[in-house]
Protein backbone atom coordinates (compact mmCIF):
# COMPACT_ATOMS: atom_id res chain seq x y z
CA UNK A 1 -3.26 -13.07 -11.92
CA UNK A 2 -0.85 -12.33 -9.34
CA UNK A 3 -2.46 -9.43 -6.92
CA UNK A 4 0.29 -7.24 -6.71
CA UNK A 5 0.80 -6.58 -9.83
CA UNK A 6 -3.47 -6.00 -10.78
CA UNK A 7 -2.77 -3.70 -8.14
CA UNK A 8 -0.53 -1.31 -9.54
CA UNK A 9 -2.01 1.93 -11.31
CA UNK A 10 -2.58 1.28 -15.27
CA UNK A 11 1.09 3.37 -16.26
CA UNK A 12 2.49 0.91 -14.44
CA UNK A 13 1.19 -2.49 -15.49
CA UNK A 14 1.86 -0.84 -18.97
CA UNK A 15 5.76 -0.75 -18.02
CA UNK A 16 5.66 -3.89 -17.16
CA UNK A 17 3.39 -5.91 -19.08
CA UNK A 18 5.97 -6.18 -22.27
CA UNK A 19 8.65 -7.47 -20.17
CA UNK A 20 6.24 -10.72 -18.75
CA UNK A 21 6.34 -13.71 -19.82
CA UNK A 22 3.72 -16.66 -18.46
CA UNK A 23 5.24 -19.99 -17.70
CA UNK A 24 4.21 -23.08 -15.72
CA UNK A 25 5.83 -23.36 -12.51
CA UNK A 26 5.73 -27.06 -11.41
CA UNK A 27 5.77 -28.88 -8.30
CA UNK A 28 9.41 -29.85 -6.79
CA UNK A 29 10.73 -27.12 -9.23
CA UNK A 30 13.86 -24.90 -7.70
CA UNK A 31 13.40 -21.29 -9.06
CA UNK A 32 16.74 -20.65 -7.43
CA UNK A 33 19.45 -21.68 -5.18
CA UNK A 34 21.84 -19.88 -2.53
CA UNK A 35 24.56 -17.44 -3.97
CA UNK A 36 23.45 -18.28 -7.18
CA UNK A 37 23.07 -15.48 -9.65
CA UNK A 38 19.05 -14.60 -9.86
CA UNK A 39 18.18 -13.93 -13.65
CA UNK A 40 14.58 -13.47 -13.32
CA UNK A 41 12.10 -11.78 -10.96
CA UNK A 42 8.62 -14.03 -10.49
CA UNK A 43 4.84 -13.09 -9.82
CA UNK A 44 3.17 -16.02 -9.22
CA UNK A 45 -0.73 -16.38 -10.12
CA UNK A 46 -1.51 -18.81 -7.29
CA UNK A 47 -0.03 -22.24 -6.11
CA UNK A 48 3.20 -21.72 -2.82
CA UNK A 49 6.63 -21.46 -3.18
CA UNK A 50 8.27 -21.98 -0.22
CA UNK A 51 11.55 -19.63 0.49
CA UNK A 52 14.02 -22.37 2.78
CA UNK A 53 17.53 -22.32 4.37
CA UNK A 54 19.18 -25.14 4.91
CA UNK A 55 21.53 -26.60 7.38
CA UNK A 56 24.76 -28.18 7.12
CA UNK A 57 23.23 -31.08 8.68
CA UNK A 58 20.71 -31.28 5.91
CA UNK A 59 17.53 -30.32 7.85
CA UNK A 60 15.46 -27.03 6.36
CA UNK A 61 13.17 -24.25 7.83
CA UNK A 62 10.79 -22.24 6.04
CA UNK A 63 11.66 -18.74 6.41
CA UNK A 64 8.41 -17.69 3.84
CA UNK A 65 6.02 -18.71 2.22
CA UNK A 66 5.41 -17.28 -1.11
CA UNK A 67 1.77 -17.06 -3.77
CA UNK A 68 -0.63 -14.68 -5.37
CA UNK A 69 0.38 -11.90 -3.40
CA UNK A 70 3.84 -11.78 -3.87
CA UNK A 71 7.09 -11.73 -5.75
CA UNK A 72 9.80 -13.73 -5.55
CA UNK A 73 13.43 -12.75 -5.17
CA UNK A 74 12.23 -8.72 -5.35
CA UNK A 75 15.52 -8.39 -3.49
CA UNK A 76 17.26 -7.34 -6.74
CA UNK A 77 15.77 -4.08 -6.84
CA UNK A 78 17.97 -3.46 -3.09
CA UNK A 79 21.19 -4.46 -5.25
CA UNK A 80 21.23 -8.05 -4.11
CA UNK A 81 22.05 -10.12 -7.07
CA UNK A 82 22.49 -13.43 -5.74
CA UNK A 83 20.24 -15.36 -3.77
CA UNK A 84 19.89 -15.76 -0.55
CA UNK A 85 17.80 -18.73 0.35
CA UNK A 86 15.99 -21.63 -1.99
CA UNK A 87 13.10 -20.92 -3.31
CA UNK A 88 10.95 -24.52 -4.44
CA UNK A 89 7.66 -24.57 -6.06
CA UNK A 90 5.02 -26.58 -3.62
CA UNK A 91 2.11 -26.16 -5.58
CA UNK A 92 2.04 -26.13 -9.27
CA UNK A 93 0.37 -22.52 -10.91
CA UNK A 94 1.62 -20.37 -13.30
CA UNK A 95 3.36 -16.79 -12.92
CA UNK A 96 4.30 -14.06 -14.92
CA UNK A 97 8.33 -13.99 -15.23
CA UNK A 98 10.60 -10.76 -15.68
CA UNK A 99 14.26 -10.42 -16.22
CA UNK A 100 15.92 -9.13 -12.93
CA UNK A 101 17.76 -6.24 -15.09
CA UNK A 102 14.36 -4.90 -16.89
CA UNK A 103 12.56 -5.29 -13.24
CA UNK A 104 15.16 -3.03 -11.56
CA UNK A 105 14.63 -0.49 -14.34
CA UNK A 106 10.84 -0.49 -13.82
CA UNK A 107 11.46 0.19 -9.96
CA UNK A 108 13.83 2.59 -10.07
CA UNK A 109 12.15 4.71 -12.48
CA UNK A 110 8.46 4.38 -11.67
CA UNK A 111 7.50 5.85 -7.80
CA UNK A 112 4.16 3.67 -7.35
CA UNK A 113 5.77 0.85 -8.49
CA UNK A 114 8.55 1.63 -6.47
CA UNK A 115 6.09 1.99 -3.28
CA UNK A 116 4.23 -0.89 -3.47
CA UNK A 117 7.82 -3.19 -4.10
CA UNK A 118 9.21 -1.32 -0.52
CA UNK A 119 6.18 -2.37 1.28
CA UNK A 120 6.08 -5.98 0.34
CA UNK A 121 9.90 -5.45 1.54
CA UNK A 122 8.69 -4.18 4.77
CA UNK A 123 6.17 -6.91 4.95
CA UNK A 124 8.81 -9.67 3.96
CA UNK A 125 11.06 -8.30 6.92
CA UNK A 126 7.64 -8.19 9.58
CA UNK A 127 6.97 -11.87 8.60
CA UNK A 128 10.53 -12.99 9.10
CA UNK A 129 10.71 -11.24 12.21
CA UNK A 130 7.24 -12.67 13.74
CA UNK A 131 8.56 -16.13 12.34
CA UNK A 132 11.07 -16.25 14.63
CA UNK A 133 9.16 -15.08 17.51
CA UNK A 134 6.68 -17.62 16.79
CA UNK A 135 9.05 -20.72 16.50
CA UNK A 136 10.56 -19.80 19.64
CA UNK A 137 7.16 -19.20 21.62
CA UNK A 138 4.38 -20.91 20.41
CA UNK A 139 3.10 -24.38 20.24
CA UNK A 140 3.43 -26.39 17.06
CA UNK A 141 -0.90 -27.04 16.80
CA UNK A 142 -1.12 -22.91 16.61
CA UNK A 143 1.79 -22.84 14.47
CA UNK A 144 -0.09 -25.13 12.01
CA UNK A 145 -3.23 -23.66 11.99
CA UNK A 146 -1.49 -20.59 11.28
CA UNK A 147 0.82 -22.20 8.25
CA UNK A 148 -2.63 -23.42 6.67
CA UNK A 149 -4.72 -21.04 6.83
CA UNK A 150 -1.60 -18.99 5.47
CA UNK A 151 -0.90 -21.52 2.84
CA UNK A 152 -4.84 -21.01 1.77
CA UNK A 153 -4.34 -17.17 1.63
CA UNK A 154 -1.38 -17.89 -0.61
CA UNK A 155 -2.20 -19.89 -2.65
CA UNK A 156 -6.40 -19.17 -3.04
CA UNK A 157 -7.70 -22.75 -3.14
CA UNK A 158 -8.39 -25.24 -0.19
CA UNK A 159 -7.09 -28.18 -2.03
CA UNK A 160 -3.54 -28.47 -0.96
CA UNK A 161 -1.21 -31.02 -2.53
CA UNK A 162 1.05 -31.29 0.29
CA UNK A 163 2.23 -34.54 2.53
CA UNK A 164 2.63 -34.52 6.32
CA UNK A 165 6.34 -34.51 5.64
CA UNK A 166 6.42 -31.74 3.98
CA UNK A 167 5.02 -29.71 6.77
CA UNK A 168 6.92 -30.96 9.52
CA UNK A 169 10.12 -29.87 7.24
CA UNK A 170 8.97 -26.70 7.06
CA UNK A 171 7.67 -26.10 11.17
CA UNK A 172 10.82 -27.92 12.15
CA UNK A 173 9.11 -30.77 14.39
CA UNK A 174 8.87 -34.26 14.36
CA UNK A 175 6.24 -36.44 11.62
CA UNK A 176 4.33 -37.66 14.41
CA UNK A 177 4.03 -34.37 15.71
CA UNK A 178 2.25 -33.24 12.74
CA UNK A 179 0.58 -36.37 12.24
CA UNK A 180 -1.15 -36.50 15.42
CA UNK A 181 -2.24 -32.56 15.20
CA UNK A 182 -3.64 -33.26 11.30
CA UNK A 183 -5.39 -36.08 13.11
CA UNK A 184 -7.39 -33.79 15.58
CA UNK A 185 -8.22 -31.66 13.27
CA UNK A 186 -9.59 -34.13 10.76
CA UNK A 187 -11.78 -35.80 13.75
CA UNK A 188 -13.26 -32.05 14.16
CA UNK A 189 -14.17 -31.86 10.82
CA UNK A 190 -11.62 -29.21 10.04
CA UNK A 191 -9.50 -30.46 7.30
CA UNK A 192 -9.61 -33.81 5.47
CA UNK A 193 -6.70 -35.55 5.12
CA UNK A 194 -5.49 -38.33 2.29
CA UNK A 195 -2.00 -39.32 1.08
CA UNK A 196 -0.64 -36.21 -0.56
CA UNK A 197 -2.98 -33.98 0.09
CA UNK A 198 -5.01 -31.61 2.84
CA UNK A 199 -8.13 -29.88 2.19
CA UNK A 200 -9.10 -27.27 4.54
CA UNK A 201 -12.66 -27.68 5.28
CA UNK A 202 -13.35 -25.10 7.68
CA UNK A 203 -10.98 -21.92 7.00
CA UNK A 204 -12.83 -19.72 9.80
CA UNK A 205 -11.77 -22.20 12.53
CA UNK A 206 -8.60 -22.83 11.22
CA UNK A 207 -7.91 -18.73 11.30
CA UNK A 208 -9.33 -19.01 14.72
CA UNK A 209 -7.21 -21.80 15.94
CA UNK A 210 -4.21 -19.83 14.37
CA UNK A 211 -1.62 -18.36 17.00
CA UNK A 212 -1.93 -14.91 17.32
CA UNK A 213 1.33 -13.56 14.37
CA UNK A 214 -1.98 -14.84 11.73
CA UNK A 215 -3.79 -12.45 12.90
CA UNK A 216 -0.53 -9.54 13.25
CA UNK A 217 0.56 -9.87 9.74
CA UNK A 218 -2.93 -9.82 8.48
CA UNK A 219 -3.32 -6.62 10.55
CA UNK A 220 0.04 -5.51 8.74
CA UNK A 221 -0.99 -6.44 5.44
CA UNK A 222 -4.26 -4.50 5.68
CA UNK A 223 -2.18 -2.05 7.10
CA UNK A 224 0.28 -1.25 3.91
CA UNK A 225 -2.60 -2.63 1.50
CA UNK A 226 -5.45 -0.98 2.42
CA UNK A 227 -7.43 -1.64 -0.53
CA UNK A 228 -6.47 -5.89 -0.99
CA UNK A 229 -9.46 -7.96 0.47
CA UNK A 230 -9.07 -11.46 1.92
CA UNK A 231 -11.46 -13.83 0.55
């Protein structure tokens, strides 16, 4: 079940439970695409979608990284009715789906509900803002370390269906880059790498080998969700 909503107050999760619907969300699927009209509101359970803009050149950049603990496109509650970015499914899972008109009826008239949406705002707006600070800073083998052990928090398993490709698309840098960084960590025992797919192996020294914004948005997580505990 997606976290933020088992962590709403029981009045709440009534308002909202008749309005969800569970459906599949599949790999490579687009949930929605800039200026297009957003019709529903999603909670994932698990998997990653990633939130992308991109250029006219055709390159992307992840700008988040969405799962468990999250919504996606919440932004219609702040009057913003047509997307912003493109939102893909990277994992498969399932999530609980509300229409964007019932979900800004539940916020506006419920004040917990209300309260938790704002903070995941506020927490949307830190990431974006240490995301930037990081890509313009730091290395790209902290950067990784940090985007795994992010994409395990995210999604909650260590079995990640995800190519080398993929994650130089969304850190911006070369393949080889990537390859040779997956590489090092593999020797070290870290992760385990096959076509298609990473499993993390050792989480702790992947959190460890993180750049520091891991550990700041953590810090602000814990921060405006005092009672959610990593695993």
């Amino acid at each position: 079940m997606n976290r933020l909503i088992a962590s709403l107050p029981a009045d709440a999760r009534e308002l909202l439970e008749p309005e969800l619907q569970r459906v599949p969300l599949v790999k490579g699927e687009v949930l929605y695409r800039p200026d297009e009209p957003v019709d529903y509101v999603f909670f994932p359970h698990g998997g990653l979608i990633s939130l992308v803009v991109t250029m006219e050149s055709g390159q992307t950049a992840e700008v988040s990284l969405i799962g468990r603990d999250s919504i996606v496109c919440s932004a219609v509650a702040l009057d913003v009715q047509d997307a912003i970015d493109q939102a893909t499914v990277e994992l498969d899972t399932a999530a609980s789906r509300m229409n964007s008109a019932a979900f800004i009826r539940a916020y506006r008239s419920h004040d917990k509900l209300r309260t938790i949406v704002n903070r995941h705002h506020a927490l949307f707006i830190a990431e974006g803002r240490q995301s930037t600070a990081c890509n313009a800073i730091h290395q790209v083998h902290p950067r990784l370390c940090r985007w795994l052990a992010n994409a395990r928090d995210q999604s909650g398993v260590d079995d990640l269906q995800l190519t080398q490709d993929f994650l130089a698309r969304m850190l911006g840098v070369q393949r080889t880059t990537v390859n040779q960084i997956c590489g090092d960590l593999s020797a070290e025992g870290i992760i385990d790498t096959s076509r298609g797919h990473i499993r993390i192996l050792r989480l702790d020294i992947l959190r460890d080998r993180a750049c520091e914004c891991y550990g700041i948005l953590r810090k602000r997580f814990t921060h405006l969700f005092p009672d959610w505990q990593f695993d």
